[in-house]
Protein backbone atom coordinates (compact mmCIF):
# COMPACT_ATOMS: atom_id res chain seq x y z
CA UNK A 1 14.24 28.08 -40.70
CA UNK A 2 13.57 28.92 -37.02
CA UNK A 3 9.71 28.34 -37.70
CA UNK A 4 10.03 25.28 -39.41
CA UNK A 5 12.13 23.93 -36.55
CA UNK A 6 9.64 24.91 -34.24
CA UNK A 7 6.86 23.06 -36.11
CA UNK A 8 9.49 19.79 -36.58
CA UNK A 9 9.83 20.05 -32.45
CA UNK A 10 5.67 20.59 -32.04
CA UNK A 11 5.26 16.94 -34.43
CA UNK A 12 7.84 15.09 -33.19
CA UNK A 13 6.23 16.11 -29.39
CA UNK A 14 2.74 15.09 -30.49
CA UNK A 15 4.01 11.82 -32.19
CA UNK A 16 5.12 11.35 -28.81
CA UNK A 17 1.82 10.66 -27.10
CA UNK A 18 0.41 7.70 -25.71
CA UNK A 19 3.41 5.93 -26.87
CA UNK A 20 4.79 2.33 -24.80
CA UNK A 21 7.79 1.46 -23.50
CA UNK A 22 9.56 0.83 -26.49
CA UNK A 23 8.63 4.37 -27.92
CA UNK A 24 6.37 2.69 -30.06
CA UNK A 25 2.64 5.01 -30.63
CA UNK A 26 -0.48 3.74 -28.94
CA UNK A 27 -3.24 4.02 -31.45
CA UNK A 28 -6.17 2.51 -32.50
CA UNK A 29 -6.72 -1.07 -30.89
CA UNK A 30 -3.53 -0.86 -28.99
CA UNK A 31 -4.77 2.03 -27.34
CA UNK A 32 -7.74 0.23 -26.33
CA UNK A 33 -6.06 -2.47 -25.26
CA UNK A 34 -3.75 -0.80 -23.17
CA UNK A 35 -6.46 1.37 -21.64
CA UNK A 36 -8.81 -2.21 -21.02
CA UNK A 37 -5.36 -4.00 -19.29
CA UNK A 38 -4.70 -0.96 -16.90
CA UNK A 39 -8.55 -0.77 -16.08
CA UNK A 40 -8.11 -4.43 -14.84
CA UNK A 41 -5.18 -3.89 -12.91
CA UNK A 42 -7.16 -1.20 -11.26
CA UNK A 43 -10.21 -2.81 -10.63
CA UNK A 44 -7.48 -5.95 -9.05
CA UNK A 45 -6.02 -2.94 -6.96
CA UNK A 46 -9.16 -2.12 -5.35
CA UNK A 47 -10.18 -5.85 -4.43
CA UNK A 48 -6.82 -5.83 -2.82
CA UNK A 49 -7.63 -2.73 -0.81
CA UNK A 50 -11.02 -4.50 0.25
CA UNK A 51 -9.84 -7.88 1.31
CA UNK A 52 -6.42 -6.38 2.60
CA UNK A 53 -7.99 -3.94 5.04
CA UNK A 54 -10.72 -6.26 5.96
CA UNK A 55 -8.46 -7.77 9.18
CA UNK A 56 -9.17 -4.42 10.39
CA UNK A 57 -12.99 -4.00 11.67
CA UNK A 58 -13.11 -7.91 11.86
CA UNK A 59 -9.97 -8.30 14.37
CA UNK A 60 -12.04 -8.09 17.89
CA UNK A 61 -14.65 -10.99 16.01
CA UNK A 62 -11.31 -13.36 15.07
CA UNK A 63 -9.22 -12.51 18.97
CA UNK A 64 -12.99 -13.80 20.41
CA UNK A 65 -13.75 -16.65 17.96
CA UNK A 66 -9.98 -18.06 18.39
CA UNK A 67 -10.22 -17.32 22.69
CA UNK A 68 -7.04 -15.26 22.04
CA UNK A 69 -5.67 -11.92 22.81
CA UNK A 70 -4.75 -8.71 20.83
CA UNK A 71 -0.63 -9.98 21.07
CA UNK A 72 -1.15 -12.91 19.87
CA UNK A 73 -4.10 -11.95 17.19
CA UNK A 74 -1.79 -9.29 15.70
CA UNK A 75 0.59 -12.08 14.97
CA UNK A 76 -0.93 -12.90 12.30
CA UNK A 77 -0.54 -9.60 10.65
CA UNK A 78 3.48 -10.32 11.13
CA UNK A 79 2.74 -13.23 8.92
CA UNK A 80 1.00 -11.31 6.39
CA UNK A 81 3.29 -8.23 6.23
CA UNK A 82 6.57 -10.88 5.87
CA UNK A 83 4.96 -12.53 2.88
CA UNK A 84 4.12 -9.26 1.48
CA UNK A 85 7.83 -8.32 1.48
CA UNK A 86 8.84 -11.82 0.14
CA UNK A 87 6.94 -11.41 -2.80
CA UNK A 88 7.30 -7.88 -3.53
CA UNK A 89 10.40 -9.18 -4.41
CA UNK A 90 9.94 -12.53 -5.71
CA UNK A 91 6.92 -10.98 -7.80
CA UNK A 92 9.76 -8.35 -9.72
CA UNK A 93 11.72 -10.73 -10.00
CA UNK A 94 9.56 -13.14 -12.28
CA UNK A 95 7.78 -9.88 -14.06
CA UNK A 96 11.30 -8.87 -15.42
CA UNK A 97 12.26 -12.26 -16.44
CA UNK A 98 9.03 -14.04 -17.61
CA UNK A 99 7.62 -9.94 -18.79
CA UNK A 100 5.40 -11.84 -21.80
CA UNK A 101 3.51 -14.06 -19.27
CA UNK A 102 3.59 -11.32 -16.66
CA UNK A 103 -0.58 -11.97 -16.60
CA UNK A 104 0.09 -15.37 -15.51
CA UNK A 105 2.13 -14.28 -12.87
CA UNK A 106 -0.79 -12.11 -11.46
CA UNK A 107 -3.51 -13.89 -12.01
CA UNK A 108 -1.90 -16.99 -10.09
CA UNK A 109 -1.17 -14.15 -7.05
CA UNK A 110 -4.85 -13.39 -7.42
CA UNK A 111 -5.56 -16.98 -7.07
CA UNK A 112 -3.19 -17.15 -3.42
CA UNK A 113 -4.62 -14.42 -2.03
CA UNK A 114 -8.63 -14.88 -2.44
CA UNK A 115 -7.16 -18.50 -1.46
CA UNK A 116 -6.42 -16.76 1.63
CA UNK A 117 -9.18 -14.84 2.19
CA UNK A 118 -11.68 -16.81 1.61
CA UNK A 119 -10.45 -19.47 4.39
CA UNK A 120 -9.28 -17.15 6.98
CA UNK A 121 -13.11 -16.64 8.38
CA UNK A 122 -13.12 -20.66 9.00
CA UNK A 123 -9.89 -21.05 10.87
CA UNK A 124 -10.24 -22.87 14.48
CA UNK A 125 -6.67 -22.11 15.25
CA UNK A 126 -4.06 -19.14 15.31
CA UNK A 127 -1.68 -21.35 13.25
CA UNK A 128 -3.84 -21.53 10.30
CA UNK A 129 -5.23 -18.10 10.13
CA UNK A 130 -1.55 -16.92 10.54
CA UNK A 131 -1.16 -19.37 7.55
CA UNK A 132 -4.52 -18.09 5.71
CA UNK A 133 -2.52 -14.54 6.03
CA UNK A 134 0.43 -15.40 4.83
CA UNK A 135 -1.03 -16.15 1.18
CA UNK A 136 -2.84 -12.77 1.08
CA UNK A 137 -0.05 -11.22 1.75
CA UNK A 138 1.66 -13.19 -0.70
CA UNK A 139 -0.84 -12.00 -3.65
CA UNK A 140 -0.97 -8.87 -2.23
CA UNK A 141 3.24 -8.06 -2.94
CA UNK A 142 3.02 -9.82 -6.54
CA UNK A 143 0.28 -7.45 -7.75
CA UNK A 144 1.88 -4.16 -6.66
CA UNK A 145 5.42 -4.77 -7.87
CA UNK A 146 4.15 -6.68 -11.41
CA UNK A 147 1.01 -4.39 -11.68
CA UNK A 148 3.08 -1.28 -11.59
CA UNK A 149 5.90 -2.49 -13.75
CA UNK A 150 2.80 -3.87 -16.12
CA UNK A 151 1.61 -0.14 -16.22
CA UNK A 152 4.86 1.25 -16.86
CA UNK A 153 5.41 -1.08 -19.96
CA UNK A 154 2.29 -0.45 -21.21
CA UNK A 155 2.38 3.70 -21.43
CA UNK A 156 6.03 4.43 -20.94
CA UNK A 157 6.29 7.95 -20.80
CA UNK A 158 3.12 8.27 -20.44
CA UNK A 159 2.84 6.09 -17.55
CA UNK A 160 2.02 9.12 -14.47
CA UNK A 161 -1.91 9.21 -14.85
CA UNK A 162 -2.34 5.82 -14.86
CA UNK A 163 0.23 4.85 -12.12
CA UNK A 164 -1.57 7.23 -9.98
CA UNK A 165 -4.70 5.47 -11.10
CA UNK A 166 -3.13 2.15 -9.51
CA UNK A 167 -2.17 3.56 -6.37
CA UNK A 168 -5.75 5.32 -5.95
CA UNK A 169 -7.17 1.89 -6.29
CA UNK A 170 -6.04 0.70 -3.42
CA UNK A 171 -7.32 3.71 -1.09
CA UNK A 172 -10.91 3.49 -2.83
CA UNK A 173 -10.76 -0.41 -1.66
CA UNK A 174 -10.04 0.10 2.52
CA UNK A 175 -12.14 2.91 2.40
CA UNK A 176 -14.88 0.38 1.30
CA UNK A 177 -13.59 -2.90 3.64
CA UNK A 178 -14.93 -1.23 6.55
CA UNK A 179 -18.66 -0.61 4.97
CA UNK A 180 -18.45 -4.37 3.73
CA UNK A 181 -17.68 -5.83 7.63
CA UNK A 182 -20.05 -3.46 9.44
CA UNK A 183 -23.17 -5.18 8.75
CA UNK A 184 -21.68 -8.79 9.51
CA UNK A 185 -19.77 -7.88 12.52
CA UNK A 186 -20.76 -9.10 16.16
CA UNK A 187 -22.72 -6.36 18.40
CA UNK A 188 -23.12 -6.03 22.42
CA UNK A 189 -26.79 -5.39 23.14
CA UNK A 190 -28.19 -4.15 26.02
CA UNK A 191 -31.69 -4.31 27.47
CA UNK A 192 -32.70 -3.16 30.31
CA UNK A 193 -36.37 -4.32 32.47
CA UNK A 194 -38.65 -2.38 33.43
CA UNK A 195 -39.44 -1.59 37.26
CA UNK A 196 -42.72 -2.39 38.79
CA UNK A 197 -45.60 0.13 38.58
CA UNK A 198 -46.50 1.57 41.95
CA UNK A 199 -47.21 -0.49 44.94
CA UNK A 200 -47.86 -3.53 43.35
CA UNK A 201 -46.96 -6.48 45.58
CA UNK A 202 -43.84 -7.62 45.22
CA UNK A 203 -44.03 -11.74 44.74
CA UNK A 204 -40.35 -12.00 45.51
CA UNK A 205 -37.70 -13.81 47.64
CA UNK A 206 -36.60 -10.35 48.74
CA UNK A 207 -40.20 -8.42 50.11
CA UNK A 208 -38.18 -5.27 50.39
CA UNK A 209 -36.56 -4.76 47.46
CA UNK A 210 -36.28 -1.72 46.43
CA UNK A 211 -36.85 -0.35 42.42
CA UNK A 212 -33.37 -0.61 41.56
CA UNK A 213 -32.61 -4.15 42.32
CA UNK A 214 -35.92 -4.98 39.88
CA UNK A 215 -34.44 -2.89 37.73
CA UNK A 216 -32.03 -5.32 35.89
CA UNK A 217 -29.73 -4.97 33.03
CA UNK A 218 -29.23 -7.32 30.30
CA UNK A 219 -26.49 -7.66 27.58
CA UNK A 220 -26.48 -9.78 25.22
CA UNK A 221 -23.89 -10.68 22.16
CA UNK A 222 -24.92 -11.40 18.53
CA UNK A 223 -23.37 -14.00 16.67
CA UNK A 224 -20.66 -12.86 14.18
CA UNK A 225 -21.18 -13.54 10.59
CA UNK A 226 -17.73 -12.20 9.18
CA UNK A 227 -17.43 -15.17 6.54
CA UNK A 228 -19.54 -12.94 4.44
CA UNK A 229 -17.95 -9.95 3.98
CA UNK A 230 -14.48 -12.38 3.58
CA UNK A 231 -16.39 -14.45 0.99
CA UNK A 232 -17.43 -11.03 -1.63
CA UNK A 233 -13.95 -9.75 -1.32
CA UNK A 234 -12.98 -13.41 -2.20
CA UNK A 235 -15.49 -13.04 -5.06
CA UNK A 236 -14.64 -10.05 -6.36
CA UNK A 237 -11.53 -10.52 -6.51
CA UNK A 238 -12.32 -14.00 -8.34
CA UNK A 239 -14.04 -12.40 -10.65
CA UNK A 240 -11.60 -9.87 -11.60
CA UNK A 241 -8.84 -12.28 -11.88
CA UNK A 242 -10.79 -14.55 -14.40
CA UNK A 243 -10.03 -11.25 -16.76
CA UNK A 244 -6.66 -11.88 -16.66
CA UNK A 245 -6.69 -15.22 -18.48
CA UNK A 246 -8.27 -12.46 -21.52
CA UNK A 247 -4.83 -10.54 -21.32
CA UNK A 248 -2.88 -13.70 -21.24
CA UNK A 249 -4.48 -15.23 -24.45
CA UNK A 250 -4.05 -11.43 -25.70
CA UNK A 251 -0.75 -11.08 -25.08
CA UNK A 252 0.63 -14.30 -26.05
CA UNK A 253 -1.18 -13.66 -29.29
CA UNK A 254 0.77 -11.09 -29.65
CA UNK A 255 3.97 -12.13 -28.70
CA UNK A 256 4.16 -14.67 -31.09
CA UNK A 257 3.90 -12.58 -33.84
CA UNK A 258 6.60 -10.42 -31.99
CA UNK A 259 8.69 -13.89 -32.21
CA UNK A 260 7.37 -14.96 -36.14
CA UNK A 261 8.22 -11.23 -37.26
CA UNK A 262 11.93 -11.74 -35.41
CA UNK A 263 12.20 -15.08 -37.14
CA UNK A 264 11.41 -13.91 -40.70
CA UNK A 265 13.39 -10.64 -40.14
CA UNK A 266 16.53 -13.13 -38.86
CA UNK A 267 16.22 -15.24 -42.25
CA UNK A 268 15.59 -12.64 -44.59
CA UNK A 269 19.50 -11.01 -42.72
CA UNK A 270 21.06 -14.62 -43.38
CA UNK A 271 19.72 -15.30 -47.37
CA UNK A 272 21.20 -11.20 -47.85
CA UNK A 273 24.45 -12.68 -46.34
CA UNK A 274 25.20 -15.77 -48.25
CA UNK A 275 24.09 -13.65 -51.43
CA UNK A 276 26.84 -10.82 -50.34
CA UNK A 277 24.97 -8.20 -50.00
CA UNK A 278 25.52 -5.40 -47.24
CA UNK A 279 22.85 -5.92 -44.21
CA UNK A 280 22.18 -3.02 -42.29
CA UNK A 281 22.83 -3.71 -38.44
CA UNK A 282 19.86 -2.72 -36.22
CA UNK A 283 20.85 -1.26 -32.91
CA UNK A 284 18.38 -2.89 -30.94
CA UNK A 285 18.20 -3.08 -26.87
CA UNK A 286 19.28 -6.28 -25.88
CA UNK A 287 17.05 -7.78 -23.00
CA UNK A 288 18.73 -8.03 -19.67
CA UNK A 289 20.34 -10.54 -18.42
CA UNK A 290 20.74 -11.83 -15.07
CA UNK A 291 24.27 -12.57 -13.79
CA UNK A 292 25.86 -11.87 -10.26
CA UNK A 293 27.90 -8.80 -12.02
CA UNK A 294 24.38 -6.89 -12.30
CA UNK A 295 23.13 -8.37 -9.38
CA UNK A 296 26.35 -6.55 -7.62
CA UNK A 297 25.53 -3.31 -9.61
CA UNK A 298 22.73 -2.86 -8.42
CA UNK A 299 22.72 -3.52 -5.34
CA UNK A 300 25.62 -1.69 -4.77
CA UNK A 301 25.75 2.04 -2.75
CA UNK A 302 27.70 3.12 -5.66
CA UNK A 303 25.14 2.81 -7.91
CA UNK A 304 23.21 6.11 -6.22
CA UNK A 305 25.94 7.93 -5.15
CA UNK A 306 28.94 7.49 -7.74
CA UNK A 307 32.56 8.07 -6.18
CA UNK A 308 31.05 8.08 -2.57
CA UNK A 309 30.03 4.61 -1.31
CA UNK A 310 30.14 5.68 2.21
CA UNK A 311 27.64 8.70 1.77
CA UNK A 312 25.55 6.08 -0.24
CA UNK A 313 25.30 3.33 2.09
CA UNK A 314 24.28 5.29 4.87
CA UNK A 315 21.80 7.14 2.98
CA UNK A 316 20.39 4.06 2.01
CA UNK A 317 19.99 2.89 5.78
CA UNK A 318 18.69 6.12 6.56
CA UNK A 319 16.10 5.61 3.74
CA UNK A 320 15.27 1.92 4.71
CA UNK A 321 14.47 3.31 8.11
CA UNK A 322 12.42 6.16 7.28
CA UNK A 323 10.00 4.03 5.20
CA UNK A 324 9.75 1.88 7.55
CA UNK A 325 8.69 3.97 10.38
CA UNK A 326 6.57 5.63 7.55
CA UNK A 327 4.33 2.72 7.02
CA UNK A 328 4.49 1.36 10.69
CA UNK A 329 2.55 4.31 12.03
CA UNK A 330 0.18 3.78 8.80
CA UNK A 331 -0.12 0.79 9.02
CA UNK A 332 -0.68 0.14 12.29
CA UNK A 333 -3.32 3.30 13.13
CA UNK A 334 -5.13 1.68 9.98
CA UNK A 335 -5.05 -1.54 11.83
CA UNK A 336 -5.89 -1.38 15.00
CA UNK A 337 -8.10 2.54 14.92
CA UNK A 338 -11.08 0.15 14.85
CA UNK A 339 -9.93 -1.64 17.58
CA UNK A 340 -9.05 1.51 19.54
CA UNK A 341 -12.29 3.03 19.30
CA UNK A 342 -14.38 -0.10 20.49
CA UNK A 343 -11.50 -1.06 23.02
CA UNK A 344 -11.72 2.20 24.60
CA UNK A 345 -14.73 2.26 26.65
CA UNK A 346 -14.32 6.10 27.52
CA UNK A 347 -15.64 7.22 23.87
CA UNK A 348 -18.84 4.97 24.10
CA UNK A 349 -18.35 3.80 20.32
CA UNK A 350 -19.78 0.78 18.61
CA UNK A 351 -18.95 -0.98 15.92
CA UNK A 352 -21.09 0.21 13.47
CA UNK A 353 -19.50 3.94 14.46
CA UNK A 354 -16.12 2.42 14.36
CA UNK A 355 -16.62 1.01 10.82
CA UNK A 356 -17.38 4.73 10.36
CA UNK A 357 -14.65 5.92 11.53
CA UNK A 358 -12.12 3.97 9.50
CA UNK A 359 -13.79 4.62 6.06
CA UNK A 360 -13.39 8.18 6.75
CA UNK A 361 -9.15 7.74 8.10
CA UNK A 362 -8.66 5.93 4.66
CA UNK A 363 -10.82 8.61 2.58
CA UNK A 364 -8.98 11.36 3.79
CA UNK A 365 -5.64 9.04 3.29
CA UNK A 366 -7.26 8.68 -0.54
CA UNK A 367 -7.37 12.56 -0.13
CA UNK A 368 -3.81 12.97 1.23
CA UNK A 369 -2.35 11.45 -1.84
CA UNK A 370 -3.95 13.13 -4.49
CA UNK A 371 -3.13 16.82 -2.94
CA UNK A 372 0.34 16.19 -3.96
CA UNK A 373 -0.29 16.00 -7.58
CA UNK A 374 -1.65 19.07 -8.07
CA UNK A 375 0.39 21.49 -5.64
CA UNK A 376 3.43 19.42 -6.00
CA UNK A 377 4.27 21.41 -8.99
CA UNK A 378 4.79 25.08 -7.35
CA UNK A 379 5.72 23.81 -3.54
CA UNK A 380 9.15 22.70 -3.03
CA UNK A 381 9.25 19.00 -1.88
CA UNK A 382 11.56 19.64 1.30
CA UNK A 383 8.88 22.71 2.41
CA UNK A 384 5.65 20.10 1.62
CA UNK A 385 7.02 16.99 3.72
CA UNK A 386 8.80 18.74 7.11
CA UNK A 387 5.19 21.04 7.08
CA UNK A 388 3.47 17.61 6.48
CA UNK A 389 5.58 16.05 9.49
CA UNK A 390 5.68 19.06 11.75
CA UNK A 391 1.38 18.76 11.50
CA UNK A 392 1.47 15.34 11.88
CA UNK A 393 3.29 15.46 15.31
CA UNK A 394 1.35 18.59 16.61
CA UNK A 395 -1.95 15.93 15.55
CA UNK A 396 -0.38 13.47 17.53
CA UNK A 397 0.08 15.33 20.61
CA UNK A 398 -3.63 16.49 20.29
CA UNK A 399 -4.57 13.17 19.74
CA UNK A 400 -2.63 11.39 22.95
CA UNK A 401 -3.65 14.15 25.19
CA UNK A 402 -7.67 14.53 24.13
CA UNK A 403 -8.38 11.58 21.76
CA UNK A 404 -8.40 9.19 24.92
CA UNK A 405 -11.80 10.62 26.40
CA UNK A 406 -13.68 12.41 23.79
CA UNK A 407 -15.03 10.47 20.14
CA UNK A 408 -15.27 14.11 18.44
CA UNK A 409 -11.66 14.24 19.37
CA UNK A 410 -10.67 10.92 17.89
CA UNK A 411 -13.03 11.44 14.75
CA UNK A 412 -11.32 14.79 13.72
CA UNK A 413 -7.56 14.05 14.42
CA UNK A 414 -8.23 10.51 12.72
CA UNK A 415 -9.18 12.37 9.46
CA UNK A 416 -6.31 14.26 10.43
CA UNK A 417 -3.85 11.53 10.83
CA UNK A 418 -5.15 9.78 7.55
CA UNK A 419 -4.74 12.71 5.13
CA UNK A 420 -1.15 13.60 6.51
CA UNK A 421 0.41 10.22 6.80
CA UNK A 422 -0.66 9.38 2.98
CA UNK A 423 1.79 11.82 1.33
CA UNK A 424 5.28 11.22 3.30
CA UNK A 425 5.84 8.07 1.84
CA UNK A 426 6.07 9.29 -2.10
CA UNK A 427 6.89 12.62 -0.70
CA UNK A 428 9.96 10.96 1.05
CA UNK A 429 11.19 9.49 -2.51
CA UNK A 430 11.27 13.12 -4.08
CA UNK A 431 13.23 14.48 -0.85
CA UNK A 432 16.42 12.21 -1.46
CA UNK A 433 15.90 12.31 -5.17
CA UNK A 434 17.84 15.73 -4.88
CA UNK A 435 20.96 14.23 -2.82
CA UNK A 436 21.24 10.80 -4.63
CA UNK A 437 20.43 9.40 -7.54
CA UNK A 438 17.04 7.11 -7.58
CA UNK A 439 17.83 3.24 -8.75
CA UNK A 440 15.71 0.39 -8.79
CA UNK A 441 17.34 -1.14 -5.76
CA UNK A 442 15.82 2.82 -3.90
CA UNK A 443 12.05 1.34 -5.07
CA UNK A 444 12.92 -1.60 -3.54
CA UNK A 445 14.15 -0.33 -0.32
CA UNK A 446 10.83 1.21 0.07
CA UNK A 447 8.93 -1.68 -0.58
CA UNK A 448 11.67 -3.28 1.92
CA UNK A 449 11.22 -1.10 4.33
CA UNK A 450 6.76 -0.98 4.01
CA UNK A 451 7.10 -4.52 4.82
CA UNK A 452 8.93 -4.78 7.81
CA UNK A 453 7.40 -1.49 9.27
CA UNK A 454 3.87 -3.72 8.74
CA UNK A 455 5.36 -6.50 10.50
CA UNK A 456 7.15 -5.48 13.60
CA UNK A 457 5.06 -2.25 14.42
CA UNK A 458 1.88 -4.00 14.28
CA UNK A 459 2.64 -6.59 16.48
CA UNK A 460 4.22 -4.18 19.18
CA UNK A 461 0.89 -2.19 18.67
CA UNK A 462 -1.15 -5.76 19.34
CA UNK A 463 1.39 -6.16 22.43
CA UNK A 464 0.95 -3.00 24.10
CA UNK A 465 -2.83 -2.91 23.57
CA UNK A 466 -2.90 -6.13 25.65
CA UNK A 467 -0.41 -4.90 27.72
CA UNK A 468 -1.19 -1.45 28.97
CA UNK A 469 -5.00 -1.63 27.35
CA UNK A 470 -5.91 0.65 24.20
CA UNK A 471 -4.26 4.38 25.07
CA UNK A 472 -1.13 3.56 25.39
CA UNK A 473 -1.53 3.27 21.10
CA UNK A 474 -1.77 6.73 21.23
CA UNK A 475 1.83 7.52 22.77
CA UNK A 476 2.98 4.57 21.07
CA UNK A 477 2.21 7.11 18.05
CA UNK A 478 3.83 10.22 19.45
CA UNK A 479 7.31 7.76 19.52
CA UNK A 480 7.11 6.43 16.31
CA UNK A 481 6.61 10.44 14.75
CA UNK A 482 9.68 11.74 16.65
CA UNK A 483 11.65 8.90 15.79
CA UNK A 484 10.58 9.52 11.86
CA UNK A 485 11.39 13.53 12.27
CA UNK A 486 14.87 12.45 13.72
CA UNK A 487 15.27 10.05 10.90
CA UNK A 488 14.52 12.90 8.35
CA UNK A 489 16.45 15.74 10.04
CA UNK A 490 19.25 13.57 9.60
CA UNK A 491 19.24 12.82 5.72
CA UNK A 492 18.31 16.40 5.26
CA UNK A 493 21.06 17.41 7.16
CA UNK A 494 23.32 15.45 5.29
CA UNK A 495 22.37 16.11 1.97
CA UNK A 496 22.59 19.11 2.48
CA UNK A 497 25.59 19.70 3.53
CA UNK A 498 26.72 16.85 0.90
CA UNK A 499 25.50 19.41 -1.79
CA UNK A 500 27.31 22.49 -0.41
CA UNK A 501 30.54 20.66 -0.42
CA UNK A 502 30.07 19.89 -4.11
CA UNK A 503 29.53 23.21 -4.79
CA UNK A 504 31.86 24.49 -2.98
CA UNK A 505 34.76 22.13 -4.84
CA UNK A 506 32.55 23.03 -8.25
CA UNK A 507 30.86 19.92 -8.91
CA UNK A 508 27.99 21.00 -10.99
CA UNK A 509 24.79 18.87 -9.40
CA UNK A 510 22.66 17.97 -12.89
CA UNK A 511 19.97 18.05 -10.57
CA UNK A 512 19.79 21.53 -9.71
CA UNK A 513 20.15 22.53 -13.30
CA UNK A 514 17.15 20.62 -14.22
């Protein structure tokens, strides 16, 4: 009996595989399908990457072209990171509640943002690239809250690879942006003329000149062509959107057989009525429905920390604030490192070496967030993130104190910086999962919190730049790392000591049995 059992458990777990949402099997076509639709969203994930980090190398060519400075170009990044956070939102919002047209929904975002992209290059004011920013931003928050949710319903349990997948995308993409811009972007040449030979005769104003006032020094400035590298991200992602019009005819296909197969199945119930005959009830899910009582559920503290909505809603401010210093100092180093470096006449960089420099932060950022998936398994999240954050202060310090005068310096710790940074925001989300328990309204917190980290750090970073010139990004860092470390010493703390009270009253914690 024991070893029949046993080979019940093995078929039922391998009937499991590749299944959807619904527990339903992916096989055959729908397996192919599934696989073609997540291979889209990927490819949309890494346009996204492309034209999102493109503001980066191309910043110093739109301050010059608009006669503005670094305060007031940053702006426009405010503008950007607000209608990111808008439609993060907004874009969960319709992917719940229109889920069969959910391609629509992205392909329309696609639409905005290449919209935006594609005009930003041609703006004459601040107004209307600040506008131009505002609609990739827009596109940019619809695609990662309805892509993810898309790749969720499509694999259900099976949904890890391929989420990974998504959020890879958009690493592969910035670590490309900076490639695209480098060839287009404006460069300082200088000449210099050559001295008379000799004791040639000097046919000058000035008969006793000596060498180095012949000597002269010339430096010139080619044009910017940045409307190129803005057009091919526009393109591309063009391109890749036009493939979601495939899964829309696809899935609406498919949904109305869904809805003809509900139909029959509803008529074939009522003819076994009026005849008298005994109809078997089928215990389906019924789809959610919005109403201010769920609304109120869910947003509710209670709803992650039953019986405690004090401990809850101060974890969840703790946890809005800790994502958004989290994606500030990302955000902002990914931003303005290009800026830095070709700001900063100490390191003698151009722009070609700065373009360099900012494909390799965001390769070893691509780097930093695979490591955790394979190591996550034997290292104890709280051990991996306050290492991760005790290194990424002492990088920091090394950084303010050395990066200011020497490029080898500011190349290493970059790399550095990138790969360290990229695992403490998911890293973050498995910290608190073992003192509260993870909702929907936690996943939006996060997104909550990316977006106003993008929008207020960025423009102090733009301010302070113009301010107190390029360094002072550097201890604007060091800050913004304490203040996270405080922010995380202080939900450890009290989880901690939230979890030793309910063991010492002998609340069993399901967590720690699992």
């Amino acid at each position: 009996m024991k070893d029949n059992r046993n080979d019940r458990d093995s078929e039922v777990a391998y009937s499991q595989v590749n299944m959807d949402a619904n527990g339903k099997k992916l096989t055959g076509s729908k397996f192919r399908w599934a696989l073609f639709t997540t291979i889209v969203i990927f490819l949309s994930r890494i346009c996204m990457g492309i034209y999102y980090e493109l503001s980066g190398p191309t910043l110093p060519d739109l301050k010059d072209r608009l006669g503005v400075n670094y305060e007031e170009i940053s702006r426009i990044l405010v503008w950007q990171n607000a209608a990111f956070l808008v439609s993060a939102l907004v874009g969960g919002f319709l992917s719940d509640v229109f889920k069969p047209y959910i391609a629509i929904i992205i392909f329309i975002s696609q639409v905005v943002a290449l919209s935006g992209v594609a005009g930003a290059p041609w703006c004459t004011t601040l107004v209307t690239l600040g506008i131009c920013y505002f609609l990739t931003g827009f596109g940019c928050g619809t695609l990662g809250t309805g892509g993810n949710a898309w790749i969720v319903w499509l694999w259900g349990s099976d949904a890890t690879a391929p989420c990974y997948a998504f959020h890879f995308g958009f690493g592969i993409g910035a670590t490309i942006s900076p490639q695209l811009a480098k060839p287009f972007l404006s460069k300082t040449i200088t000449t210099k003329t050559e001295p008379l030979n000799g004791t040639d005769m000097v046919t000058s104003m000035y008969p006793n000149a000596t060498e180095g006032y012949l000597n002269n020094t010339i430096t010139t400035q080619t044009t910017s062509l940045i409307e190129y590298p803005y057009t091919i991200g526009a393109i591309a992602t063009m391109v890749v959107a036009l493939l979601y019009l495939v899964l829309l005819y696809h899935d609406t296909k498919e949904h109305k057989l869904e809805e003809e197969k509900k139909r029959t199945k509803a008529r074939e119930m009522d003819d076994m009525r009026r005849k008298g005959e005994v109809v078997e009830v089928n215990d389906e899910v019924e789809p959610h429905k919005l109403s201010c009582a769920s609304i109120c559920k869910v947003l509710s503290p209670h709803s992650c920390t039953p019986g405690e909505p004090i401990f809850g809603g101060f974890m969840i401010a703790l946890i809005l604030t800790f994502h958004t210093l989290v994606v500030a100092g990302e955000r902002s180093w990914g931003k303005f490192l290009f800026t830095y470096a070709v700001e900063n006449k100490k390191l003698n960089m151009n722009k070609d070496d700065a373009s360099n420099l900012q494909s390799a932060f965001w390769f070893c950022f691509l780097a930093g967030r695979g490591l955790p998936t394979l190591v996550g398994k034997w290292i104890p999240p709280n051990l991996y993130v306050t290492t991760v954050l005790i290194l990424y202060l002492t990088n920091a310090v090394v950084l303010a104190i050395f990066g200011g005068a020497s490029s080898t310096v500011l190349w290493i710790c970059s790399c550095i910086f990138g790969f360290l940074v990229a695992p403490i925001f998911p890293g973050g989300i498995t910290v608190y999962n073992q003192y509260i328990d993870i909702q929907a309204m936690i996943f939006a917190l996060s997104e909550g919190g990316a977006g106003l980290g993008g929008m207020f750090w960025q423009w102090m970073s733009g301010f302070l730049i113009n301010r107190y010139g390029p360094e002072s990004l550097l201890y604007h860092n060091v800050v913004y790392i304490c203040l996270l470390i405080v922010v995380y010493c202080i939900i450890q703390v009290i989880g901690i000591r939230r979890k030793r009270l309910m063991k010492s009253y002998g609340i069993s914690n399901e967590k720690e049995e699992m």
